[in-house]
Structures are given as structure tokens and as C-alpha cells.
Protein backbone atom coordinates (compact mmCIF):
# COMPACT_ATOMS: atom_id res chain seq x y z
CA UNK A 1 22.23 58.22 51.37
CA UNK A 2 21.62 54.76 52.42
CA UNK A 3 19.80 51.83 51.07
CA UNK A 4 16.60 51.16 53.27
CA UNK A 5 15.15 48.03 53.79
CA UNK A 6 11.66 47.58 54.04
CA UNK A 7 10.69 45.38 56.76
CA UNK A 8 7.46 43.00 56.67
CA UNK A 9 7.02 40.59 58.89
CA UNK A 10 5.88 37.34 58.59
CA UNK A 11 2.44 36.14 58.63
CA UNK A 12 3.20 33.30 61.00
CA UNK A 13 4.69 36.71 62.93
CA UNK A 14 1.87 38.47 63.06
CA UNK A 15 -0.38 35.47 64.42
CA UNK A 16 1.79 35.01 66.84
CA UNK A 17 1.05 38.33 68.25
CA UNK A 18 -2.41 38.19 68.20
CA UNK A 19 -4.16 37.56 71.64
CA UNK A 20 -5.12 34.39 71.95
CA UNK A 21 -9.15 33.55 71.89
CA UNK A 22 -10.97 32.08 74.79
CA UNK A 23 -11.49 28.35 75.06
CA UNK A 24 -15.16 29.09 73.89
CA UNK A 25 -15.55 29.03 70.40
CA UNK A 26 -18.08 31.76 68.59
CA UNK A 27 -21.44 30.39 67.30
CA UNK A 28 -21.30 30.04 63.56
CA UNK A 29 -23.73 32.26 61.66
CA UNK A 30 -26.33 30.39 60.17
CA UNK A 31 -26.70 30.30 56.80
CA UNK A 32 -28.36 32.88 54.83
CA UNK A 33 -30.48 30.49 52.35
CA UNK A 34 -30.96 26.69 53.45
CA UNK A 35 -32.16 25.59 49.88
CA UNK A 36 -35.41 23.83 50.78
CA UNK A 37 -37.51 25.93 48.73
CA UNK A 38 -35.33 25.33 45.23
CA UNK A 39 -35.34 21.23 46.34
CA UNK A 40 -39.02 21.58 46.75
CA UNK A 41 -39.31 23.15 43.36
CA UNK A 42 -37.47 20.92 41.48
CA UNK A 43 -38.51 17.57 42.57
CA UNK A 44 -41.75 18.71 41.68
CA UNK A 45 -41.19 19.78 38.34
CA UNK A 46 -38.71 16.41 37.75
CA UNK A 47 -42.16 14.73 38.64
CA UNK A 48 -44.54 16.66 37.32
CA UNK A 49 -46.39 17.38 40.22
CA UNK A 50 -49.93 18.58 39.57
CA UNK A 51 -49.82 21.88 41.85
CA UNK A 52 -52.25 23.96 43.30
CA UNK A 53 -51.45 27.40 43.74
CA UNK A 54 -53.71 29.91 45.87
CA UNK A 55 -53.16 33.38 45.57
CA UNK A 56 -53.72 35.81 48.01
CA UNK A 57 -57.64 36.69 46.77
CA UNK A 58 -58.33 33.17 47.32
CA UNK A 59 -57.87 32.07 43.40
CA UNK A 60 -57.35 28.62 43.20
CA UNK A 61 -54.89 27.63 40.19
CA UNK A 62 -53.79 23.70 39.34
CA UNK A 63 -51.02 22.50 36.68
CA UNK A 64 -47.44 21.71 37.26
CA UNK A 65 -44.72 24.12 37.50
CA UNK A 66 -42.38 24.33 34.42
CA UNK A 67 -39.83 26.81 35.66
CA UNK A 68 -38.94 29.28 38.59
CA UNK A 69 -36.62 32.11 39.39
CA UNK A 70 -36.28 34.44 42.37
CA UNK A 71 -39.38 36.14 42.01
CA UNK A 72 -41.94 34.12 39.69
CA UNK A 73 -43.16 30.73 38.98
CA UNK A 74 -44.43 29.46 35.63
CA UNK A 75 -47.29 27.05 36.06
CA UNK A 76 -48.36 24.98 32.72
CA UNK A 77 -51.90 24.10 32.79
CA UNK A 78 -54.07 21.04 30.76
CA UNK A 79 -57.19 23.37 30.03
CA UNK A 80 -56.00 26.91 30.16
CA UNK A 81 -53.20 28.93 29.51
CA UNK A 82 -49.98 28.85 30.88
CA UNK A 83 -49.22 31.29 33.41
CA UNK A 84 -46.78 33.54 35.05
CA UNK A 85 -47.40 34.07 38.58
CA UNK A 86 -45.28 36.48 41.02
CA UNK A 87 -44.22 34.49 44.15
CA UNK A 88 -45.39 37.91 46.31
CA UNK A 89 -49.27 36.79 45.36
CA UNK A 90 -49.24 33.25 46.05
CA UNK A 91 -50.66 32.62 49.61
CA UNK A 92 -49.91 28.84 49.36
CA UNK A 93 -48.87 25.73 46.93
CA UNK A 94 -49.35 21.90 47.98
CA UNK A 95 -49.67 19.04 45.50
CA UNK A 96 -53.47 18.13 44.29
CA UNK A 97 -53.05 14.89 45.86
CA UNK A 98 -53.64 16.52 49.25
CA UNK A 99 -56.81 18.33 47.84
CA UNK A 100 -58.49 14.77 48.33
CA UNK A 101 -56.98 12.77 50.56
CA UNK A 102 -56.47 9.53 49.65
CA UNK A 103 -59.39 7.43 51.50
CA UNK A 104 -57.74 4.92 54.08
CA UNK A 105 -58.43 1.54 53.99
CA UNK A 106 -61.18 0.23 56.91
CA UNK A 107 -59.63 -1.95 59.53
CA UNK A 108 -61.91 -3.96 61.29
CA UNK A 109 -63.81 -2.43 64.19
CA UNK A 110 -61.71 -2.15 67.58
CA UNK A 111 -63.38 -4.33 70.80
């Protein structure tokens, strides 16, 4: 018997042989999460953001939000108990701010 050698070529071989792609290049897949809600989150919390939270019954709910994971948010109130809240019911958040918006100041009357 003889010694057999086992041939494997090289990769710089084997692109060589591919077929080559048209000038065109294929559209990049967009990105699965873009991060904007996390960022939201945690500027808020850094700033302690008094939130309001409606759920999907209507229930209005105000604090700041401590913490959040994938599928909850904890929201520390002044005058009630903290709670934790299951993103799947909340209808909405903005900031409390927006509740009342901030009156403007009068300019004087257009002619």
C-alpha cells in the first residue's frame, strides 16, 4: 500500500472559484433591535423623570421608573406603593411635564 495524501485546498482557492457577484451590492438587513426604547428608559431613570403610565383600562399611574427588563417596568411612586407593571398592559408612557403644558409666554398682538 501507498501513503495517501489528503488534498485541501486553499481558502484563497476556493474564492477564487466562486462566481463572481454582480456589480449591485445586496441591501443590508436592518437591524433587529435599534435601541431607542432602552435609551428612552434610561435617560429617564438617570433623571428621574416623573412618568405617567396608562394602562390599557385607562388607569392612569405617575412616579419614575426605577428599573426595566424585557417584559416589566418598575415604577416608584411618592404616595403609593411601588409597582410592577407588565409592558403588555401599558397603552402609553410620556413624562408629566406634557400632562400640563408649560403655558407660553404672550407676545404682543400681531397687526
Amino acid at each position: 500500500m501507498s501513503d495517501r495524501k489528503l488534498i485541501r485546498p486553499s481558502m484563497n482557492e476556493m474564492v477564487e472559484r466562486l462566481p463572481a457577484r454582480s456589480a449591485g451590492r445586496r441591501k443590508q438587513v436592518p437591524a433587529e433591535q435599534t435601541n431607542a426604547e432602552s435609551f428612552y428608559y434610561l435617560k429617564q431613570m438617570q433623571n428621574r423623570t416623573t412618568m405617567v403610565i396608562v394602562l390599557l383600562d385607562g388607569t392612569e399611574l405617575s412616579g419614575w421608573i426605577e428599573w426595566y427588563d424585557k417584559t416589566c417596568i418598575k415604577l416608584n411612586r411618592n404616595d403609593a406603593p411601588n409597582l410592577l407593571l407588565f409592558k403588555h398592559s401599558v397603552k402609553f408612557i410620556f413624562k408629566e411635564e406634557e400632562l400640563n403644558p408649560r403655558r407660553r409666554r404672550r407676545s404682543a398682538p400681531r397687526k
